[in-house]
N, C-alpha and C. Protein backbone atom coordinates (compact mmCIF):
# COMPACT_ATOMS: atom_id res chain seq x y z
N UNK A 1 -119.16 -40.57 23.36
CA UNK A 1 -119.29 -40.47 21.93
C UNK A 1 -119.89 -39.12 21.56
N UNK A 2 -119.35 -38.41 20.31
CA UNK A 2 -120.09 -37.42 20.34
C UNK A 2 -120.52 -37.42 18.71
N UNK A 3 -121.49 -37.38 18.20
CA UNK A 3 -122.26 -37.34 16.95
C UNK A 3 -121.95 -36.26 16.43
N UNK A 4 -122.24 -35.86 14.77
CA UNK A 4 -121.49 -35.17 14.21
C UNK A 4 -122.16 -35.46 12.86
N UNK A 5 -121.79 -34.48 11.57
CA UNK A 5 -122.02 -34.93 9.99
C UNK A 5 -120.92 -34.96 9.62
N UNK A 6 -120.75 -35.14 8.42
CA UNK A 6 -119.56 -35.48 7.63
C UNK A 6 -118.88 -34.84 7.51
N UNK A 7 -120.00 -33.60 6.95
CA UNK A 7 -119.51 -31.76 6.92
C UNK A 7 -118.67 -31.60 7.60
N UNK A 8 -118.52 -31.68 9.04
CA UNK A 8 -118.24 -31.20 10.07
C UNK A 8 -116.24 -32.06 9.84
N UNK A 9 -116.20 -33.16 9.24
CA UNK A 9 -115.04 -33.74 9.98
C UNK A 9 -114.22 -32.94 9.07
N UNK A 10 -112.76 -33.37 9.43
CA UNK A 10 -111.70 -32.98 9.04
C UNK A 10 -111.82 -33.38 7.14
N UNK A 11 -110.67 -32.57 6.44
CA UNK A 11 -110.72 -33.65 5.04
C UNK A 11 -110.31 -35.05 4.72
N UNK A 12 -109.10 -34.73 5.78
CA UNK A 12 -108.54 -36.26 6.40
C UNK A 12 -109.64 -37.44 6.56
N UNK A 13 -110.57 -36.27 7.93
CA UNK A 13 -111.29 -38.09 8.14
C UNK A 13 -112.30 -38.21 7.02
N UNK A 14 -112.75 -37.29 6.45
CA UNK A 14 -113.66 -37.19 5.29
C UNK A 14 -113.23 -38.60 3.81
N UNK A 15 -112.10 -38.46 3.95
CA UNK A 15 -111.26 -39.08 3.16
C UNK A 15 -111.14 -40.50 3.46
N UNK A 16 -111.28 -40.49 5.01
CA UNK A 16 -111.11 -42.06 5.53
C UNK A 16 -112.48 -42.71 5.30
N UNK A 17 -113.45 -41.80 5.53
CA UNK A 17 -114.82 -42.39 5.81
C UNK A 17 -115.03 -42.83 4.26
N UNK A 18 -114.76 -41.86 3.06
CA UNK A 18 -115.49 -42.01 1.67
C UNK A 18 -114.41 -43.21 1.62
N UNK A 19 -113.08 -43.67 1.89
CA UNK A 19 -112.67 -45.11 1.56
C UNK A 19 -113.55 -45.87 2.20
N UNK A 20 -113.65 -45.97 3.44
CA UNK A 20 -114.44 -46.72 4.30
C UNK A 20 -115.94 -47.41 3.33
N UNK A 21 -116.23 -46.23 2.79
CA UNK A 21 -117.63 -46.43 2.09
C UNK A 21 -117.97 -47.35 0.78
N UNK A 22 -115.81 -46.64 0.61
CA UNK A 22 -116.05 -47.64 -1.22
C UNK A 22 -115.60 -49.18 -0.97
N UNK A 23 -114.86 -49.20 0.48
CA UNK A 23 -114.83 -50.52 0.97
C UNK A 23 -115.98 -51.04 1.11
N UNK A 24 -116.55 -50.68 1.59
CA UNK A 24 -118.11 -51.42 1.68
C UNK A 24 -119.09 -52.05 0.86
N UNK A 25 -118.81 -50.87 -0.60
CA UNK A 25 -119.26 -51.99 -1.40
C UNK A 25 -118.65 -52.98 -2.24
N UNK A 26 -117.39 -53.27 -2.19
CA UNK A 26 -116.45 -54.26 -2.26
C UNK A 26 -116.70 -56.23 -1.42
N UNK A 27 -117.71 -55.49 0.04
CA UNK A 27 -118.17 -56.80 0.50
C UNK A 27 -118.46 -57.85 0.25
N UNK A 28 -117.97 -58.98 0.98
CA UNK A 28 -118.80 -60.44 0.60
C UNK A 28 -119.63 -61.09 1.70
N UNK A 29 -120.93 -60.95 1.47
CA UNK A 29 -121.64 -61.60 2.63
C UNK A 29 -122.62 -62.11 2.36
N UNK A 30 -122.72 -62.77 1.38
CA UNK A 30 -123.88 -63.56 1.09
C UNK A 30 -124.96 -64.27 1.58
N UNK A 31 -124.53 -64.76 3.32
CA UNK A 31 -125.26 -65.27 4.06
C UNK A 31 -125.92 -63.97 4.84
N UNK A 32 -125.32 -63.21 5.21
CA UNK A 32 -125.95 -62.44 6.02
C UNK A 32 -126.38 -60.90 5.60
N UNK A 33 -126.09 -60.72 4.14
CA UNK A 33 -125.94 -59.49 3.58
C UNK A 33 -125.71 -57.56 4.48
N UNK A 34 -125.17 -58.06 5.40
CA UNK A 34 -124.75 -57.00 6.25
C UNK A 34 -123.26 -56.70 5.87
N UNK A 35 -123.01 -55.44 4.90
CA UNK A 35 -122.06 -54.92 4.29
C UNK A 35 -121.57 -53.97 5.16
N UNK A 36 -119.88 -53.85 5.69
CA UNK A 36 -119.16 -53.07 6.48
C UNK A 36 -118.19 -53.06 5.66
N UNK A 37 -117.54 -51.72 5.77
CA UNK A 37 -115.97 -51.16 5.25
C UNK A 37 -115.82 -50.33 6.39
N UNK A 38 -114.30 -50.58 6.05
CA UNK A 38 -113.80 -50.07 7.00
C UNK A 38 -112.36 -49.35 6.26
N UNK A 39 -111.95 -48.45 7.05
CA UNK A 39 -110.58 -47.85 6.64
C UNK A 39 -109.83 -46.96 7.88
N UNK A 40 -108.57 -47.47 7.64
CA UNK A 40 -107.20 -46.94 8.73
C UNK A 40 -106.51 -46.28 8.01
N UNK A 41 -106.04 -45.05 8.90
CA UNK A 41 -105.16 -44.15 8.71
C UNK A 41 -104.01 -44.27 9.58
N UNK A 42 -102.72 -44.66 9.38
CA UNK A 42 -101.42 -44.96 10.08
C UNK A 42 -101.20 -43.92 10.59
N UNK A 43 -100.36 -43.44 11.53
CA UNK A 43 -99.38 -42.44 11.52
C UNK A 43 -98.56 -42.27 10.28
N UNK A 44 -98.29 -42.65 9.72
CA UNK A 44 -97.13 -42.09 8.78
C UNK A 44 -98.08 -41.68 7.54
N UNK A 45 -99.31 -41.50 7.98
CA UNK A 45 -100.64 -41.13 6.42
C UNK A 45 -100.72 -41.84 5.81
N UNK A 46 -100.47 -42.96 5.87
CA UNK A 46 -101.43 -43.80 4.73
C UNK A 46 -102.53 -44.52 4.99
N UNK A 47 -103.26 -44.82 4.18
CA UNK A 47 -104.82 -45.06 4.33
C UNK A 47 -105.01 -47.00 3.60
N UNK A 48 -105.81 -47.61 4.61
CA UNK A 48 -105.66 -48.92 4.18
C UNK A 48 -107.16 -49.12 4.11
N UNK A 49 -108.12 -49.53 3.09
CA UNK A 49 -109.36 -49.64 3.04
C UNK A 49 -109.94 -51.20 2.69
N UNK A 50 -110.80 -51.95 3.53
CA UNK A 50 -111.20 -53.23 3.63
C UNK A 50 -112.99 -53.16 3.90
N UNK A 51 -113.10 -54.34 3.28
CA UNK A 51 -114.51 -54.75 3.66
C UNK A 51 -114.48 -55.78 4.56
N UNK A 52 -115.85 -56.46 5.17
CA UNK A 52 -116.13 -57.55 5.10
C UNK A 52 -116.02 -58.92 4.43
N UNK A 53 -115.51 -59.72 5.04
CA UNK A 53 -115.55 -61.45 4.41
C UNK A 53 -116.25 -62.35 4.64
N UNK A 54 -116.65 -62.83 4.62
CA UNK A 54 -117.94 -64.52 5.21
C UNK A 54 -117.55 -65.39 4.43
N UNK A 55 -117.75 -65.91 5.05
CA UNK A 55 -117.20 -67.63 4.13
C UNK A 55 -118.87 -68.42 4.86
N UNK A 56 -119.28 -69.81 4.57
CA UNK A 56 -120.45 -70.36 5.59
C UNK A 56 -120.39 -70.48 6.33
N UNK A 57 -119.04 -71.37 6.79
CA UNK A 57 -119.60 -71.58 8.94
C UNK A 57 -119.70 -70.19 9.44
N UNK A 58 -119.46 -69.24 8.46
CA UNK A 58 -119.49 -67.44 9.62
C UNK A 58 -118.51 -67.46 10.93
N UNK A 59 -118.16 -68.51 11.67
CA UNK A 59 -117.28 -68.37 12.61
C UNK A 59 -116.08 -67.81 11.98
N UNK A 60 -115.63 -68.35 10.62
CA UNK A 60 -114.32 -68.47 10.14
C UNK A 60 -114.35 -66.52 9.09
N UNK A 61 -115.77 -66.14 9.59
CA UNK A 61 -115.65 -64.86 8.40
C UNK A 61 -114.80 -63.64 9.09
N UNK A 62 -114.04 -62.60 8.32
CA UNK A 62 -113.34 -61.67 9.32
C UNK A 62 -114.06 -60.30 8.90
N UNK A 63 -114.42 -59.58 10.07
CA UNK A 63 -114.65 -58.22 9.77
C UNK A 63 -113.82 -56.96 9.17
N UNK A 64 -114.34 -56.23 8.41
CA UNK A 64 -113.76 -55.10 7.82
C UNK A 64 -112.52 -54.59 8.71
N UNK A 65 -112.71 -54.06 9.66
CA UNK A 65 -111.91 -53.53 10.82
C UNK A 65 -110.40 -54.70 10.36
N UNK A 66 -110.75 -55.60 10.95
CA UNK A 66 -109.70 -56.26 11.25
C UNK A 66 -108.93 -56.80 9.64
N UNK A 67 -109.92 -56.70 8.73
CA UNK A 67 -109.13 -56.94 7.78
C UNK A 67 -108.30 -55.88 6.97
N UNK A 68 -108.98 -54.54 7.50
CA UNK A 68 -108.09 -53.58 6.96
C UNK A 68 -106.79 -52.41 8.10
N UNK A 69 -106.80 -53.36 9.05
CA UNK A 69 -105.46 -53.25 9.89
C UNK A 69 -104.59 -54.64 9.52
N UNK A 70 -105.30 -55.39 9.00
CA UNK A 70 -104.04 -56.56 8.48
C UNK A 70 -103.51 -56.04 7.54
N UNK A 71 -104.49 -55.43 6.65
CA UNK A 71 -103.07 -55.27 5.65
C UNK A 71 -102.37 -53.80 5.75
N UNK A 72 -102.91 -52.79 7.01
CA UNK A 72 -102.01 -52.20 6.83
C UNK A 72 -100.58 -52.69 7.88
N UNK A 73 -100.83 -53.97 8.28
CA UNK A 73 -99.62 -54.07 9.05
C UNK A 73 -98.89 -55.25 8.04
N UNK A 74 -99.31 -55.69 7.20
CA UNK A 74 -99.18 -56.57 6.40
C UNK A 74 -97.91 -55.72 5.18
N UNK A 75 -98.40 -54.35 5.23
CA UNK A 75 -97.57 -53.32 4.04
C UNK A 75 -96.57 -52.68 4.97
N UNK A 76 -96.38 -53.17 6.52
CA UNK A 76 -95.18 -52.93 7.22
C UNK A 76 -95.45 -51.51 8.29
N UNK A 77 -96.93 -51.05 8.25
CA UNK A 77 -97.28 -49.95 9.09
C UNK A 77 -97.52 -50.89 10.39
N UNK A 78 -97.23 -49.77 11.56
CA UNK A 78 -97.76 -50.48 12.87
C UNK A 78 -98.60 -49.83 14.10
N UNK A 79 -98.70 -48.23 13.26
CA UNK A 79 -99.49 -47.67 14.46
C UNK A 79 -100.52 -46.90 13.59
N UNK A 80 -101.89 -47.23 14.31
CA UNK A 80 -103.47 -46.33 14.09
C UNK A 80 -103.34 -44.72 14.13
N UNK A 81 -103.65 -44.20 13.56
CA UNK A 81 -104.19 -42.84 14.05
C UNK A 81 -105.35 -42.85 14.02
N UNK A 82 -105.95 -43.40 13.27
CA UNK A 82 -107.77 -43.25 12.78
C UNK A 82 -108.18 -44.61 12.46
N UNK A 83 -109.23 -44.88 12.39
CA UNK A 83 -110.06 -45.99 11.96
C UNK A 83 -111.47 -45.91 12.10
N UNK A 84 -112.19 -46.02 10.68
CA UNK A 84 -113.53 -45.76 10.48
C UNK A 84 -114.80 -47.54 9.70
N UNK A 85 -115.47 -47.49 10.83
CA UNK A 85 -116.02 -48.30 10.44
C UNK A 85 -117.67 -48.05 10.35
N UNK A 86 -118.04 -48.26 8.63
CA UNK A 86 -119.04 -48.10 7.90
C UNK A 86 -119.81 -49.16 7.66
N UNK A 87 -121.06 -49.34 7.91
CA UNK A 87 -121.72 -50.16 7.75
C UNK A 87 -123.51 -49.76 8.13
N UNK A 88 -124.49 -50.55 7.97
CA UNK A 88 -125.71 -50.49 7.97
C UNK A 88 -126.44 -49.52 9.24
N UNK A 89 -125.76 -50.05 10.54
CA UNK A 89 -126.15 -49.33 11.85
C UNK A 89 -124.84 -49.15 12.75
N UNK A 90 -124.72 -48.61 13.48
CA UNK A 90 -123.37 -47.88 14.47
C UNK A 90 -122.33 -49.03 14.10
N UNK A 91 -121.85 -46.97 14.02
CA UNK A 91 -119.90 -47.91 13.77
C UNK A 91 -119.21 -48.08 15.00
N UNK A 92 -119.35 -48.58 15.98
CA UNK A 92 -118.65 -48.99 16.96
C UNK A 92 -118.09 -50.74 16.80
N UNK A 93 -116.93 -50.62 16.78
CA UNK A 93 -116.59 -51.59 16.78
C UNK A 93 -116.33 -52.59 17.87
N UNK A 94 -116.77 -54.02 16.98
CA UNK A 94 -117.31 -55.18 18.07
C UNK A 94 -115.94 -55.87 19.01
N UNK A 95 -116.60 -56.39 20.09
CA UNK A 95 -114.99 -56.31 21.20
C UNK A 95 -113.95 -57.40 20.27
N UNK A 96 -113.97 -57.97 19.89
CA UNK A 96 -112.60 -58.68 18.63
C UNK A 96 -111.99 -57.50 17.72
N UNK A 97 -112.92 -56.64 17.65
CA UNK A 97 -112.50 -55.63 16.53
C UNK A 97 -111.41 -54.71 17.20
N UNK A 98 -111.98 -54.04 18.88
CA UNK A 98 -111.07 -53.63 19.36
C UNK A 98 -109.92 -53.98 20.12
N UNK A 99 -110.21 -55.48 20.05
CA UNK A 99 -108.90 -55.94 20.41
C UNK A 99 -107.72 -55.71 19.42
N UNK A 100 -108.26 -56.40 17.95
CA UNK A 100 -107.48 -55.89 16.92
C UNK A 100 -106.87 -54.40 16.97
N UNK A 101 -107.91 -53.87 16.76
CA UNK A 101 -107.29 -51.78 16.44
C UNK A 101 -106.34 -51.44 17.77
N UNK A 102 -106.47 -52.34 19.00
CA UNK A 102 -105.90 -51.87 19.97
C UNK A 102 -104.31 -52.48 19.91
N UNK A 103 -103.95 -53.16 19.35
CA UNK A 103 -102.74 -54.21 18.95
C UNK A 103 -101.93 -53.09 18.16
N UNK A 104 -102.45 -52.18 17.54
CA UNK A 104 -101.57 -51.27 17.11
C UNK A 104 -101.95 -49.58 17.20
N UNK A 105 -102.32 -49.76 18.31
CA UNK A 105 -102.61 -47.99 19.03
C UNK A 105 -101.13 -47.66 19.97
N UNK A 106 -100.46 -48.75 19.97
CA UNK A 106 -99.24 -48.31 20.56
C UNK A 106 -99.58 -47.79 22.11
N UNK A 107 -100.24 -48.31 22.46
CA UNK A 107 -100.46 -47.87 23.69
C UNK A 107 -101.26 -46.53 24.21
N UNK A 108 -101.87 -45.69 23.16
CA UNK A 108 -102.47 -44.16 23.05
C UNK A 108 -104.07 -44.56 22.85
N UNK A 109 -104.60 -44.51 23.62
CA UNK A 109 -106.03 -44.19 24.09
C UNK A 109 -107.22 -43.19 23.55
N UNK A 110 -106.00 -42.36 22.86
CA UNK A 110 -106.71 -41.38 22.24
C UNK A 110 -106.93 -41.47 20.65
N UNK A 111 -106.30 -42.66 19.98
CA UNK A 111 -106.70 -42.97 18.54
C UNK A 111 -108.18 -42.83 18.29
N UNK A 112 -108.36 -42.24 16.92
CA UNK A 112 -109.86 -42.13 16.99
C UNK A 112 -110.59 -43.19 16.12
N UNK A 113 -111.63 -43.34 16.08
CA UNK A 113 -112.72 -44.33 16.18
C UNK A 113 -113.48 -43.27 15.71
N UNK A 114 -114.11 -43.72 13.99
CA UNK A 114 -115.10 -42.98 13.81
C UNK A 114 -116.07 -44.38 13.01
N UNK A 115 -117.45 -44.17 13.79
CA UNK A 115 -118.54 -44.43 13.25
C UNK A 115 -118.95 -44.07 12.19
N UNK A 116 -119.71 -44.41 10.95
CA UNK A 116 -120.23 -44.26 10.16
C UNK A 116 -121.64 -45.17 9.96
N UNK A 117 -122.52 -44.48 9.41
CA UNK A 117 -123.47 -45.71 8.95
C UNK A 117 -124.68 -44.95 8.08
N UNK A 118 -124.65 -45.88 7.18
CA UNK A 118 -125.73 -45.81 5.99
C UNK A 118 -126.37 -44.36 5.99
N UNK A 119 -126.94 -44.00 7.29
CA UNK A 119 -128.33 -42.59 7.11
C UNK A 119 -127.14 -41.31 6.89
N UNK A 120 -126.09 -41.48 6.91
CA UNK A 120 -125.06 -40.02 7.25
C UNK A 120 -124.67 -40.35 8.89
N UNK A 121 -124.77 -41.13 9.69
CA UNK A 121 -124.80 -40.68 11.53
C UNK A 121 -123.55 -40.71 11.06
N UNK A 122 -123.06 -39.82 12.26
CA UNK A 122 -121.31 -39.95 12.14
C UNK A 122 -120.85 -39.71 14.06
N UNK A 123 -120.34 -40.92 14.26
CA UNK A 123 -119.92 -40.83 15.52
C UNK A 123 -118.87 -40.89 16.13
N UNK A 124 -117.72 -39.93 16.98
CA UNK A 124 -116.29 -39.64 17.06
C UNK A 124 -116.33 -40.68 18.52
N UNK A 125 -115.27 -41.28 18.53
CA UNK A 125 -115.31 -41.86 19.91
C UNK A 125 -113.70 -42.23 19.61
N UNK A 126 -113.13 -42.56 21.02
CA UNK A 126 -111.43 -42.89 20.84
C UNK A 126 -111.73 -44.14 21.33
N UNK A 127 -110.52 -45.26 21.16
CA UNK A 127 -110.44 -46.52 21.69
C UNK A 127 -110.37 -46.55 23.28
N UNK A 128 -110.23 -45.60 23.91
CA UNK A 128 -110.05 -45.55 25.51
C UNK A 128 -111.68 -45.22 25.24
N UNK A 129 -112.26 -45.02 25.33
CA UNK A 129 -113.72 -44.64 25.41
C UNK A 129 -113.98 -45.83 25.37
N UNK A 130 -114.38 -46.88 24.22
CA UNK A 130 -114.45 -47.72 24.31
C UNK A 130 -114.24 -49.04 24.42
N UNK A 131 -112.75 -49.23 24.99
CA UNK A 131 -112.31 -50.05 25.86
C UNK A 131 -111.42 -49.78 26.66
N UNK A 132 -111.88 -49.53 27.53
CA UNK A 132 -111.23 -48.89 28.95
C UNK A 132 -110.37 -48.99 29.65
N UNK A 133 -110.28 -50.45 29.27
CA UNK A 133 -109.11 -51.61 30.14
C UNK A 133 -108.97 -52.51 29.40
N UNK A 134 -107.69 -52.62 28.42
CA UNK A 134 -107.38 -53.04 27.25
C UNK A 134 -106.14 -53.90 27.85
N UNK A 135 -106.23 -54.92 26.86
CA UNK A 135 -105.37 -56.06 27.37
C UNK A 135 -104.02 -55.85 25.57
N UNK A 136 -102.95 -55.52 25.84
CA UNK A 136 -102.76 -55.77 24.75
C UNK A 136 -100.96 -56.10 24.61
N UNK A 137 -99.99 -55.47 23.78
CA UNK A 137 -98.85 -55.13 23.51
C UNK A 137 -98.10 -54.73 25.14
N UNK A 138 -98.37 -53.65 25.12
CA UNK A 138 -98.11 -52.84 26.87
C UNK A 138 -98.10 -53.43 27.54
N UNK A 139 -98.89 -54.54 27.79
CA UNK A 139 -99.10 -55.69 29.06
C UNK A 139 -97.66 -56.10 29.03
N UNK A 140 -97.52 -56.65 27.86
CA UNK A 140 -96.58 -57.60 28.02
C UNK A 140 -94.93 -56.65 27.62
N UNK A 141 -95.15 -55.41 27.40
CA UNK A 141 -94.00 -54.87 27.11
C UNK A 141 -93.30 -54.60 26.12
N UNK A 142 -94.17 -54.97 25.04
CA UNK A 142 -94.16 -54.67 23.89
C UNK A 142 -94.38 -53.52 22.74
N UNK A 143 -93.82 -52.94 21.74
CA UNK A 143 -93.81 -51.78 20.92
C UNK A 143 -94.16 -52.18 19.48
N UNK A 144 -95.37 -52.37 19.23
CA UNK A 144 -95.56 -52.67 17.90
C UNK A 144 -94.46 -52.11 16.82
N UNK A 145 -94.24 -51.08 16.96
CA UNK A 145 -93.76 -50.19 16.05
C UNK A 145 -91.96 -50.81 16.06
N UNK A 146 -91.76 -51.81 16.67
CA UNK A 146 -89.98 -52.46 16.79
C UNK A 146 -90.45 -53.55 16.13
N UNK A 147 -91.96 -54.18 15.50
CA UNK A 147 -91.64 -55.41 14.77
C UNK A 147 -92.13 -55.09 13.60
């Protein structure tokens, strides 16, 4: 992982992170008031921005991440370039999360993963960084991008 300011990123990811942010306060978490947004950038440039959900049992609540790769696969996109997840303390996303983002990395290791959180930290990391040995599409021979 390598740390960084905002300053520093591209306008692109600058752009992903400030959705990321306005996702965030869009959140519903009433039980646990821990607010995350999140936002994806496709290959083909478009930008899909989600918060957090909770419902009570919390088992059934879905994270930002994953809710804002549903709908960008939901609007017919199928591959990551970027994905930024904003919230209270490190944006690394939790292992369900990267199972999700990894379902449409198309098999590229090098999609980036940017951290965000509350103080300014800003942290660059790719999905091969942090999951190393990914179970996903590829296994089975599959091309997101054909469904």
């Amino acid at each position: 992982m390598l740390k960084t300011t905002f300053d520093r990123l591209s306008s692109a990811d600058q752009a992903l992170v400030t959705a990321a942010a306005q996702a965030r306060d869009k959140a519903y978490t009433p039980y646990s008031n821990h607010k995350v947004g999140s936002a994806v950038r496709t290959a083909s440039g478009r930008l899909f921005a989600a918060c957090n959900v909770e419902v009570v049992t919390l088992q059934q609540s879905v994270h930002a991440e994953r809710n804002a790769v549903m709908q960008m696969a939901a609007a017919g996109e199928r591959q990551i370039e970027a994905i930024v997840c904003h919230g209270p303390y490190s944006g690394v996303p939790c292992a369900e999360c990267r199972q999700v983002i990894w379902e449409f990395c198309c098999d590229d290791p090098e999609v980036k993963i940017i951290g965000s959180t509350l103080d300014g930290e800003i942290e660059l990391m790719t999905i091969g960084e942090i999951y190393p040995s990914p179970y996903g599409p590829g296994t089975k021979g599959i091309d997101p991008r054909k469904f």
